[in-house]
PDB file of N, CA and C in Angstrom:
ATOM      1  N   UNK A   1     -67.485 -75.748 -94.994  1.00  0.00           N
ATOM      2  CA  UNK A   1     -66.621 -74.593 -94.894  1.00  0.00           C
ATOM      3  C   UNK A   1     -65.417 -74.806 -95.804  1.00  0.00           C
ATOM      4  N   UNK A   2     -65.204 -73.511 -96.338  1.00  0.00           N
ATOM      5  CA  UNK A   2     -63.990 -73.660 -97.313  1.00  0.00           C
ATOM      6  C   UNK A   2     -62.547 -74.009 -96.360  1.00  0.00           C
ATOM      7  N   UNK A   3     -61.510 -74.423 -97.363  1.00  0.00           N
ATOM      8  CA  UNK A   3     -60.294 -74.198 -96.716  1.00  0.00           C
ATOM      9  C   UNK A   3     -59.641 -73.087 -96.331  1.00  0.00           C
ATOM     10  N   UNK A   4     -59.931 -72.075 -97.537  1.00  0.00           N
ATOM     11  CA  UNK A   4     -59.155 -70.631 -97.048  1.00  0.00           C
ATOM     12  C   UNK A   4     -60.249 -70.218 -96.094  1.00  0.00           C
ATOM     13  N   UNK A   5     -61.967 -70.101 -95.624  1.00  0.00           N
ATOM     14  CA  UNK A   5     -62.543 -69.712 -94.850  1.00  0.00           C
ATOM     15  C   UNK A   5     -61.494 -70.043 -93.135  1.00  0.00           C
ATOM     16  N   UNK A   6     -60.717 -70.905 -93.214  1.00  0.00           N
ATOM     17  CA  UNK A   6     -60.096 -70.965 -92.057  1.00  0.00           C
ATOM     18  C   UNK A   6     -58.782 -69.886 -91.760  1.00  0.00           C
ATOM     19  N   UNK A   7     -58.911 -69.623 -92.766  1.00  0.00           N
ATOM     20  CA  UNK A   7     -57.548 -67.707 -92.496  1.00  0.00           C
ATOM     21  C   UNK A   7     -58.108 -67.027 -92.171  1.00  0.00           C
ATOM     22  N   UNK A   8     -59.793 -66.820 -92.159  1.00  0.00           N
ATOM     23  CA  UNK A   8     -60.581 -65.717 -91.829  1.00  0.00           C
ATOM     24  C   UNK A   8     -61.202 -66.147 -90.170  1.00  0.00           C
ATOM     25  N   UNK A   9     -61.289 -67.392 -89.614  1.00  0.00           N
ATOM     26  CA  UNK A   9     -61.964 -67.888 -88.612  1.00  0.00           C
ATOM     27  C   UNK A   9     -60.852 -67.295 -87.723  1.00  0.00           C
ATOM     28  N   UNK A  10     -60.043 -68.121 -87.947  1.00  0.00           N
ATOM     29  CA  UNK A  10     -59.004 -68.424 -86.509  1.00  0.00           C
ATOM     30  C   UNK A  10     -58.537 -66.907 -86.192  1.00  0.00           C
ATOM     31  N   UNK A  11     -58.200 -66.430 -87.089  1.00  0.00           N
ATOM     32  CA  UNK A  11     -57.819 -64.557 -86.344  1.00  0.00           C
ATOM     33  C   UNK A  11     -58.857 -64.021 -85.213  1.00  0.00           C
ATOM     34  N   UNK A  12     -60.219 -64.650 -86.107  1.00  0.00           N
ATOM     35  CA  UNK A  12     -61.533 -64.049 -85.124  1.00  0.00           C
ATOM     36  C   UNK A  12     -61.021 -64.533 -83.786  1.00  0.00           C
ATOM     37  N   UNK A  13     -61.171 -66.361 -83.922  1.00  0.00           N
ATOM     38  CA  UNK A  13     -61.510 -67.025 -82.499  1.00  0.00           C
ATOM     39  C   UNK A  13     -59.847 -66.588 -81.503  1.00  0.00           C
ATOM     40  N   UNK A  14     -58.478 -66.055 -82.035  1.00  0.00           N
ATOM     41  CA  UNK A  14     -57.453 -65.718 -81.700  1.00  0.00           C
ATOM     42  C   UNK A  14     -58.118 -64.332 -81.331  1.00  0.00           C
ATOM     43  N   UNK A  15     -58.638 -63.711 -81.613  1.00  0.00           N
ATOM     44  CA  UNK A  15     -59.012 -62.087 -80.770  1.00  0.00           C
ATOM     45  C   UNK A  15     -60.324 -62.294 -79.914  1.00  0.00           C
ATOM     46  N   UNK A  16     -60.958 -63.493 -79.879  1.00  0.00           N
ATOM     47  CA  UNK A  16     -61.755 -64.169 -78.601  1.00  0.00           C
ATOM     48  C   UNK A  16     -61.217 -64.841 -77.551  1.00  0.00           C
ATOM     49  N   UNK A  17     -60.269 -65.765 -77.835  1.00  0.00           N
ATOM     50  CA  UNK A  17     -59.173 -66.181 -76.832  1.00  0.00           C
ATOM     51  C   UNK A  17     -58.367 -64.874 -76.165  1.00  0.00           C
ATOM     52  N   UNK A  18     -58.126 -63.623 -77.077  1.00  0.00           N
ATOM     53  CA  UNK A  18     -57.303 -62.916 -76.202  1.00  0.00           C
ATOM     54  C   UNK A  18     -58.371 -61.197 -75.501  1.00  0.00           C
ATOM     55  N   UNK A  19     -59.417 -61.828 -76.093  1.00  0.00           N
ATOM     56  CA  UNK A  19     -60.319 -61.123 -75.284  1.00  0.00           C
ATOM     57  C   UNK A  19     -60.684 -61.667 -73.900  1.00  0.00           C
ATOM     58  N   UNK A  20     -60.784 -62.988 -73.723  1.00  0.00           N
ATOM     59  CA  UNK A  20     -61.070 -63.927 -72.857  1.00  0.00           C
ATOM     60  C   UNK A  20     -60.053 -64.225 -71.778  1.00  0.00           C
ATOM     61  N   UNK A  21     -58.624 -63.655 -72.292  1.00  0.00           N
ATOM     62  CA  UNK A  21     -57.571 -64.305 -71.377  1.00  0.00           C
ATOM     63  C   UNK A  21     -57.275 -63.258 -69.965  1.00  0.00           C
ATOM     64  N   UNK A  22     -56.514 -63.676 -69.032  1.00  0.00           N
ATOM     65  CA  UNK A  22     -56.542 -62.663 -67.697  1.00  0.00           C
ATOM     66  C   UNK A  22     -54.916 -62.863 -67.394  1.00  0.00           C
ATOM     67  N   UNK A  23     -53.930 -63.363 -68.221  1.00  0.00           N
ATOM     68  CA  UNK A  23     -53.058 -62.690 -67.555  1.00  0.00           C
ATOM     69  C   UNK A  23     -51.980 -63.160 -68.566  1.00  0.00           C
ATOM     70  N   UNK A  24     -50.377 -62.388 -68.965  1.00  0.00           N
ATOM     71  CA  UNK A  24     -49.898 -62.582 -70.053  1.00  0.00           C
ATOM     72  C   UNK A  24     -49.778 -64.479 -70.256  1.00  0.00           C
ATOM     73  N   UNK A  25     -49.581 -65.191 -69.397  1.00  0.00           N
ATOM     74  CA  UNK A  25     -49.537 -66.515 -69.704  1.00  0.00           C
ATOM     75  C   UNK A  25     -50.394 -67.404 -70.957  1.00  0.00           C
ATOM     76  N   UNK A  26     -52.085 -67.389 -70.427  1.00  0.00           N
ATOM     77  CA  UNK A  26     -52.767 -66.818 -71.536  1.00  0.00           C
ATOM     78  C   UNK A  26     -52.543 -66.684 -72.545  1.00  0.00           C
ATOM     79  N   UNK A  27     -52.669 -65.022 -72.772  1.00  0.00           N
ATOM     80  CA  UNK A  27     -52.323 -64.333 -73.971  1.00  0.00           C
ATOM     81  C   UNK A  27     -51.015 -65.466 -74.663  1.00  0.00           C
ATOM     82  N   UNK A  28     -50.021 -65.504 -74.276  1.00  0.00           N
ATOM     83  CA  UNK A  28     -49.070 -66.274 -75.222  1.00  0.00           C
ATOM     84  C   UNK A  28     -49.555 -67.633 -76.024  1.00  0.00           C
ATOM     85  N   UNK A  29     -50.291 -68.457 -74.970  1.00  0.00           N
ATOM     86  CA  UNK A  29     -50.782 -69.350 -75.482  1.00  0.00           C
ATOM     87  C   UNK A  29     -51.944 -69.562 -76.265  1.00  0.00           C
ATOM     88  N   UNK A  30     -52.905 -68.603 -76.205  1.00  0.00           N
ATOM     89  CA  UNK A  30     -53.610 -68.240 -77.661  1.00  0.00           C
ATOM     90  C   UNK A  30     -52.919 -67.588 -78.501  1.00  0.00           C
ATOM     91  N   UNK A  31     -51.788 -66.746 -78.247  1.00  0.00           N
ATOM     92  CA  UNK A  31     -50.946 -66.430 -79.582  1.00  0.00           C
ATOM     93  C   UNK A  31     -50.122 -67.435 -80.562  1.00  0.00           C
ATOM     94  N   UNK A  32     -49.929 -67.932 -79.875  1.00  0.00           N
ATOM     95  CA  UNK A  32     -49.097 -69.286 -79.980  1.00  0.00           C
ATOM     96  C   UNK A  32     -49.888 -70.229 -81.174  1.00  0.00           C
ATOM     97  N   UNK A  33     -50.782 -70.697 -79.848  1.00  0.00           N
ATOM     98  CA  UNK A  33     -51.515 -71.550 -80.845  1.00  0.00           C
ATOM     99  C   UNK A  33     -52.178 -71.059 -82.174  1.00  0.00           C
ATOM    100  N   UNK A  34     -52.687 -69.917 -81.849  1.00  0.00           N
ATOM    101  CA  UNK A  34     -53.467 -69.642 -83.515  1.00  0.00           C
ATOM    102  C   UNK A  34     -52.205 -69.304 -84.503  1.00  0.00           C
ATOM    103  N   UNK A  35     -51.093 -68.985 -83.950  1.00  0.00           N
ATOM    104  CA  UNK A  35     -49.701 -68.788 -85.280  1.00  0.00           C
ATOM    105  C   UNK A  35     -49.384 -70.184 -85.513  1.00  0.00           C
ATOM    106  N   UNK A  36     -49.314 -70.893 -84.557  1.00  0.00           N
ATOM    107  CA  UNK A  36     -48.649 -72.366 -85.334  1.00  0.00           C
ATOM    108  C   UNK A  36     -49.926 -72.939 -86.150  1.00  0.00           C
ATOM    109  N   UNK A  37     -51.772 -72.493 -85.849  1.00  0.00           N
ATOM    110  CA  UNK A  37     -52.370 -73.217 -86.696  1.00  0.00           C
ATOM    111  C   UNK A  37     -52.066 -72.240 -88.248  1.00  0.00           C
ATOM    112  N   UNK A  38     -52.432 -71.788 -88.318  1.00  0.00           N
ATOM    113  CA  UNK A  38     -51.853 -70.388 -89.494  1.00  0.00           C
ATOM    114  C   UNK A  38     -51.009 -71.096 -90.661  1.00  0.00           C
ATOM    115  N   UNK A  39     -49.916 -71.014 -89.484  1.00  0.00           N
ATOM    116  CA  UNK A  39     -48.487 -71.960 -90.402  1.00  0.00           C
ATOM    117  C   UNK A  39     -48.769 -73.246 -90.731  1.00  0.00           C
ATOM    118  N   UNK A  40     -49.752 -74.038 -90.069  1.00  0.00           N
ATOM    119  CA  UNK A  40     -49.797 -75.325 -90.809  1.00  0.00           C
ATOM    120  C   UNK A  40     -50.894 -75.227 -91.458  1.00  0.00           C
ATOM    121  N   UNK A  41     -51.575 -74.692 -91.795  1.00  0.00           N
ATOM    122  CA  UNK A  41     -52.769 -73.982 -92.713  1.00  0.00           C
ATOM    123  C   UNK A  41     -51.834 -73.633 -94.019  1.00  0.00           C
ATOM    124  N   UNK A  42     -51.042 -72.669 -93.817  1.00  0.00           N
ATOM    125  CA  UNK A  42     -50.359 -71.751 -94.994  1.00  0.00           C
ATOM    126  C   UNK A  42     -49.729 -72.879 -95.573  1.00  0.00           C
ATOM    127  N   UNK A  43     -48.503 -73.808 -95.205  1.00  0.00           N
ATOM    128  CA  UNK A  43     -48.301 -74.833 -95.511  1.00  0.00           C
ATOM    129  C   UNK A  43     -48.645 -75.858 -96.171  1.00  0.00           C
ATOM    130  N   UNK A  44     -49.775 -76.363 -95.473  1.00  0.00           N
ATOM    131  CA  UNK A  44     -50.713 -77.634 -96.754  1.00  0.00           C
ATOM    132  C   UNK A  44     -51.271 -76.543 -97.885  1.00  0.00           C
ATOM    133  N   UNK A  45     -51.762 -75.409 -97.449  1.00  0.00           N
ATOM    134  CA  UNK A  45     -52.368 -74.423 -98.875  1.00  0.00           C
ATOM    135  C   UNK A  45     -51.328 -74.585 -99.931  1.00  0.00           C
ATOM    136  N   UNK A  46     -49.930 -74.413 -99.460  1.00  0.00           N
ATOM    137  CA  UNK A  46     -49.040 -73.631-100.725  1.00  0.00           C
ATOM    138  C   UNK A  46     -48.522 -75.210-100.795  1.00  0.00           C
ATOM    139  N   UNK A  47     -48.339 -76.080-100.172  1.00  0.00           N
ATOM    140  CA  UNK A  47     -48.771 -77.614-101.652  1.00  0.00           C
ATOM    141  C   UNK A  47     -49.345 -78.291-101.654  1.00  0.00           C
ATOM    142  N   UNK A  48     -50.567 -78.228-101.734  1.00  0.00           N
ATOM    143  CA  UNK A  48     -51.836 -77.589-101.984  1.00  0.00           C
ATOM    144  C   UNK A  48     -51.846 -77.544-103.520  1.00  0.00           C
ATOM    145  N   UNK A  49     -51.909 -76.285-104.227  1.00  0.00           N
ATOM    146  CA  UNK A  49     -51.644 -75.079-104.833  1.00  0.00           C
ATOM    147  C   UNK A  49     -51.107 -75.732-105.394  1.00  0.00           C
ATOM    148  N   UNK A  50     -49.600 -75.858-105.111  1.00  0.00           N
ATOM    149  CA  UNK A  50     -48.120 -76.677-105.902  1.00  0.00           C
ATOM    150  C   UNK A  50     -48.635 -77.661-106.878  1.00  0.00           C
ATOM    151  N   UNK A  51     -49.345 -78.615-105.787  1.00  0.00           N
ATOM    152  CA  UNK A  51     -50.019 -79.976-106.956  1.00  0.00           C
ATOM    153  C   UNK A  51     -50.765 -79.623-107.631  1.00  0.00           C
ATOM    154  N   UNK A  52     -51.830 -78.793-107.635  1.00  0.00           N
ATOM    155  CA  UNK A  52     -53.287 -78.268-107.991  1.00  0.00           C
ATOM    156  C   UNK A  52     -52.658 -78.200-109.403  1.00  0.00           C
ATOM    157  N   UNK A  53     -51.240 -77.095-109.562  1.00  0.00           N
ATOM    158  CA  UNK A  53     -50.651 -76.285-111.124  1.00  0.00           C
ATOM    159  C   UNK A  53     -49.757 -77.205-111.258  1.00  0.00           C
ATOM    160  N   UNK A  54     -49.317 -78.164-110.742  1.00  0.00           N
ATOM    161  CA  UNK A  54     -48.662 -79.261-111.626  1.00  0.00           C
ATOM    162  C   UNK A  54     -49.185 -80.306-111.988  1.00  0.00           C
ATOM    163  N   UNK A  55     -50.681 -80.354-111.677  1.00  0.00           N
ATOM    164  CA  UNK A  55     -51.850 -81.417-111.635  1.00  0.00           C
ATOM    165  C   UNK A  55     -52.256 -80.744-113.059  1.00  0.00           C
ATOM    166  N   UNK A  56     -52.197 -79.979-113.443  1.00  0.00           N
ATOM    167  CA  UNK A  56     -52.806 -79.486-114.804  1.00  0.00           C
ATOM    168  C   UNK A  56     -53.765 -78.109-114.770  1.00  0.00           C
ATOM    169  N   UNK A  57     -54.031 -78.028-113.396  1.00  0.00           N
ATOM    170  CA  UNK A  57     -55.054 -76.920-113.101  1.00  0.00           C
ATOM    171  C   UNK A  57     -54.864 -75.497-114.170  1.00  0.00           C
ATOM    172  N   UNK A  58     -55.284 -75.212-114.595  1.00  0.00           N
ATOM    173  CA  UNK A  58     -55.524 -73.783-115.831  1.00  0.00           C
ATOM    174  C   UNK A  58     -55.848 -72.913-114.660  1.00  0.00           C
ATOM    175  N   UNK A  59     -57.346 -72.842-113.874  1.00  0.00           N
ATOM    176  CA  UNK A  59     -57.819 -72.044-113.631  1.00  0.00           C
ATOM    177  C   UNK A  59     -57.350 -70.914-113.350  1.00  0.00           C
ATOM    178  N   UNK A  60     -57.875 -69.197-113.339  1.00  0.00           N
ATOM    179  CA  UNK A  60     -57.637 -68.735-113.076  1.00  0.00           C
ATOM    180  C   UNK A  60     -57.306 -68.611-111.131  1.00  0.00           C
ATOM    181  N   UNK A  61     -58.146 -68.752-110.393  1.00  0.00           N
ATOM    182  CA  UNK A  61     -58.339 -68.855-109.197  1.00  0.00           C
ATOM    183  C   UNK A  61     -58.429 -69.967-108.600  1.00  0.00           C
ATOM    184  N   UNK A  62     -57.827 -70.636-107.292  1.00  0.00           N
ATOM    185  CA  UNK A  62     -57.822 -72.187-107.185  1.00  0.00           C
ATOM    186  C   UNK A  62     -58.502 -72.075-105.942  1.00  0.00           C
ATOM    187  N   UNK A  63     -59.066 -73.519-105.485  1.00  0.00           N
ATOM    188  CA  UNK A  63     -60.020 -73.211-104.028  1.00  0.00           C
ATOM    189  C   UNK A  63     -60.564 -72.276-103.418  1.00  0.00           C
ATOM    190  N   UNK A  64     -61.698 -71.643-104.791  1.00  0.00           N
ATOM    191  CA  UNK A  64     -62.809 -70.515-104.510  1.00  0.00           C
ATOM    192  C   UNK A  64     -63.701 -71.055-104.123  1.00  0.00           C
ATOM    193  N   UNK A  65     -64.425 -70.259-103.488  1.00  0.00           N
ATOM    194  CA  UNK A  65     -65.726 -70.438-102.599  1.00  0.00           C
ATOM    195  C   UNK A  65     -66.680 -68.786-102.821  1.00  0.00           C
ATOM    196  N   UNK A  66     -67.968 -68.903-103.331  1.00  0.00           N
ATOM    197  CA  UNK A  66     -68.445 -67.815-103.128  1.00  0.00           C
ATOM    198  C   UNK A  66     -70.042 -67.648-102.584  1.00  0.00           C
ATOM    199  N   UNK A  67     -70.266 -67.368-101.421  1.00  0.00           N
ATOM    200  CA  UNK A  67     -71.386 -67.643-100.819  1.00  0.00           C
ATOM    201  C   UNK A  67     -72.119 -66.155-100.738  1.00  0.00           C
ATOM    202  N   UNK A  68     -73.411 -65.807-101.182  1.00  0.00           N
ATOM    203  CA  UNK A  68     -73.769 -64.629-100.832  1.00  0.00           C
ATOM    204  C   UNK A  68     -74.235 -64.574 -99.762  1.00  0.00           C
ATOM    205  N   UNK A  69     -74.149 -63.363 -99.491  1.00  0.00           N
ATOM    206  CA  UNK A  69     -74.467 -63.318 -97.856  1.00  0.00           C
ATOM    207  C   UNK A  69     -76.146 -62.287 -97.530  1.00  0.00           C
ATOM    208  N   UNK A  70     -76.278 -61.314 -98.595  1.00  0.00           N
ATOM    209  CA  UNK A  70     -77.353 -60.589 -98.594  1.00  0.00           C
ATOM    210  C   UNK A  70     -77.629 -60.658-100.075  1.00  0.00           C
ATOM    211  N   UNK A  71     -78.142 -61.243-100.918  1.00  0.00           N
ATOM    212  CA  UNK A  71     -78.350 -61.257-102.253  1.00  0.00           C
ATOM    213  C   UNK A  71     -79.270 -60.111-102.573  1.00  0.00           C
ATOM    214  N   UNK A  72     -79.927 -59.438-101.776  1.00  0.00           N
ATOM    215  CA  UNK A  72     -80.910 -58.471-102.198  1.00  0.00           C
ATOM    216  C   UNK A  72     -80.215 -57.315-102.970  1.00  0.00           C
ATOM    217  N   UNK A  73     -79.113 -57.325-101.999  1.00  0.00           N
ATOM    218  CA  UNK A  73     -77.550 -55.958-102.383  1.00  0.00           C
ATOM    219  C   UNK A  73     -76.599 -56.404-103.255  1.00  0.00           C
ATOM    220  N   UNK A  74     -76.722 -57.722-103.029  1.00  0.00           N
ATOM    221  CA  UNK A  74     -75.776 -58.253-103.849  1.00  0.00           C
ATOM    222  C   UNK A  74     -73.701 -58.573-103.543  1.00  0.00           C
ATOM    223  N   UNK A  75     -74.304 -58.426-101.986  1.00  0.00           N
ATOM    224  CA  UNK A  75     -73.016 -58.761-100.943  1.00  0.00           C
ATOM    225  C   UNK A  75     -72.849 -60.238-101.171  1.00  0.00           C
ATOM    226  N   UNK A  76     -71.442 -60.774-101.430  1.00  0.00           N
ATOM    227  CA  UNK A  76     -70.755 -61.902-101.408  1.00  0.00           C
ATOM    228  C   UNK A  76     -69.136 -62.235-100.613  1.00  0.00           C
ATOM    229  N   UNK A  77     -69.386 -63.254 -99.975  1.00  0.00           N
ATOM    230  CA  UNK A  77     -68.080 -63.497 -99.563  1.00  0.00           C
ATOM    231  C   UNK A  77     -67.518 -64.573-100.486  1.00  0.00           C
ATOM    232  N   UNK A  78     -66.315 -63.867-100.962  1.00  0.00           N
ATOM    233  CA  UNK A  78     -65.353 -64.740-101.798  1.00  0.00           C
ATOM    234  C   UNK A  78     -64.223 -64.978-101.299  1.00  0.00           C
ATOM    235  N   UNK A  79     -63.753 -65.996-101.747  1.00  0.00           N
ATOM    236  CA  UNK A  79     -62.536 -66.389-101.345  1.00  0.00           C
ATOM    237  C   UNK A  79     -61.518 -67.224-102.402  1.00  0.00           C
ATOM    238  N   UNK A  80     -60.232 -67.152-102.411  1.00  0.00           N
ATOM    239  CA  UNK A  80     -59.314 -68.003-103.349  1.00  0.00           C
ATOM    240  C   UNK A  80     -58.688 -67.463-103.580  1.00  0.00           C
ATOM    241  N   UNK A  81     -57.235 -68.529-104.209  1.00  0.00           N
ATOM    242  CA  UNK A  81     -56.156 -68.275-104.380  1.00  0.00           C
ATOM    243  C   UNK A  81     -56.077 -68.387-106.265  1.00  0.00           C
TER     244      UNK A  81
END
């Protein structure tokens, strides 16, 4: 699994936790937790990133990932910064 694939997970499993929860106590603490993982996600990404373009990196796009998902149609999930 990619690194940015984890900005797309945790929102999911954060609207399963708060599908799952029964009373505001709960709810805070899956809110909670999936914002502080987020922020330490967003964090190592952006230096991350930082080193990647002071490492020499050119590329246009940095930590892409592109997996097709129905190749018949020609559906792909991409991802990167």
């Amino acid at each position: 699994m990619n690194f940015l694939s984890l900005f797309v997970l945790i929102p999911l499993l954060m609207l399963l936790g708060l599908w799952l929860s029964r009373n505001i106590s709960q709810i805070r603490t899956v809110m909670v937790t999936g914002a502080s993982a987020l922020l330490v996600l967003s964090i190592a990404l952006t230096v991350m990133y930082l080193q990647a373009r002071q490492g020499g990196a050119t590329d246009e796009m940095l930590f892409c990932a592109d997996v097709a998902w129905y190749p018949a149609l020609n559906i792909h999930y991409s991802v990167g910064v």
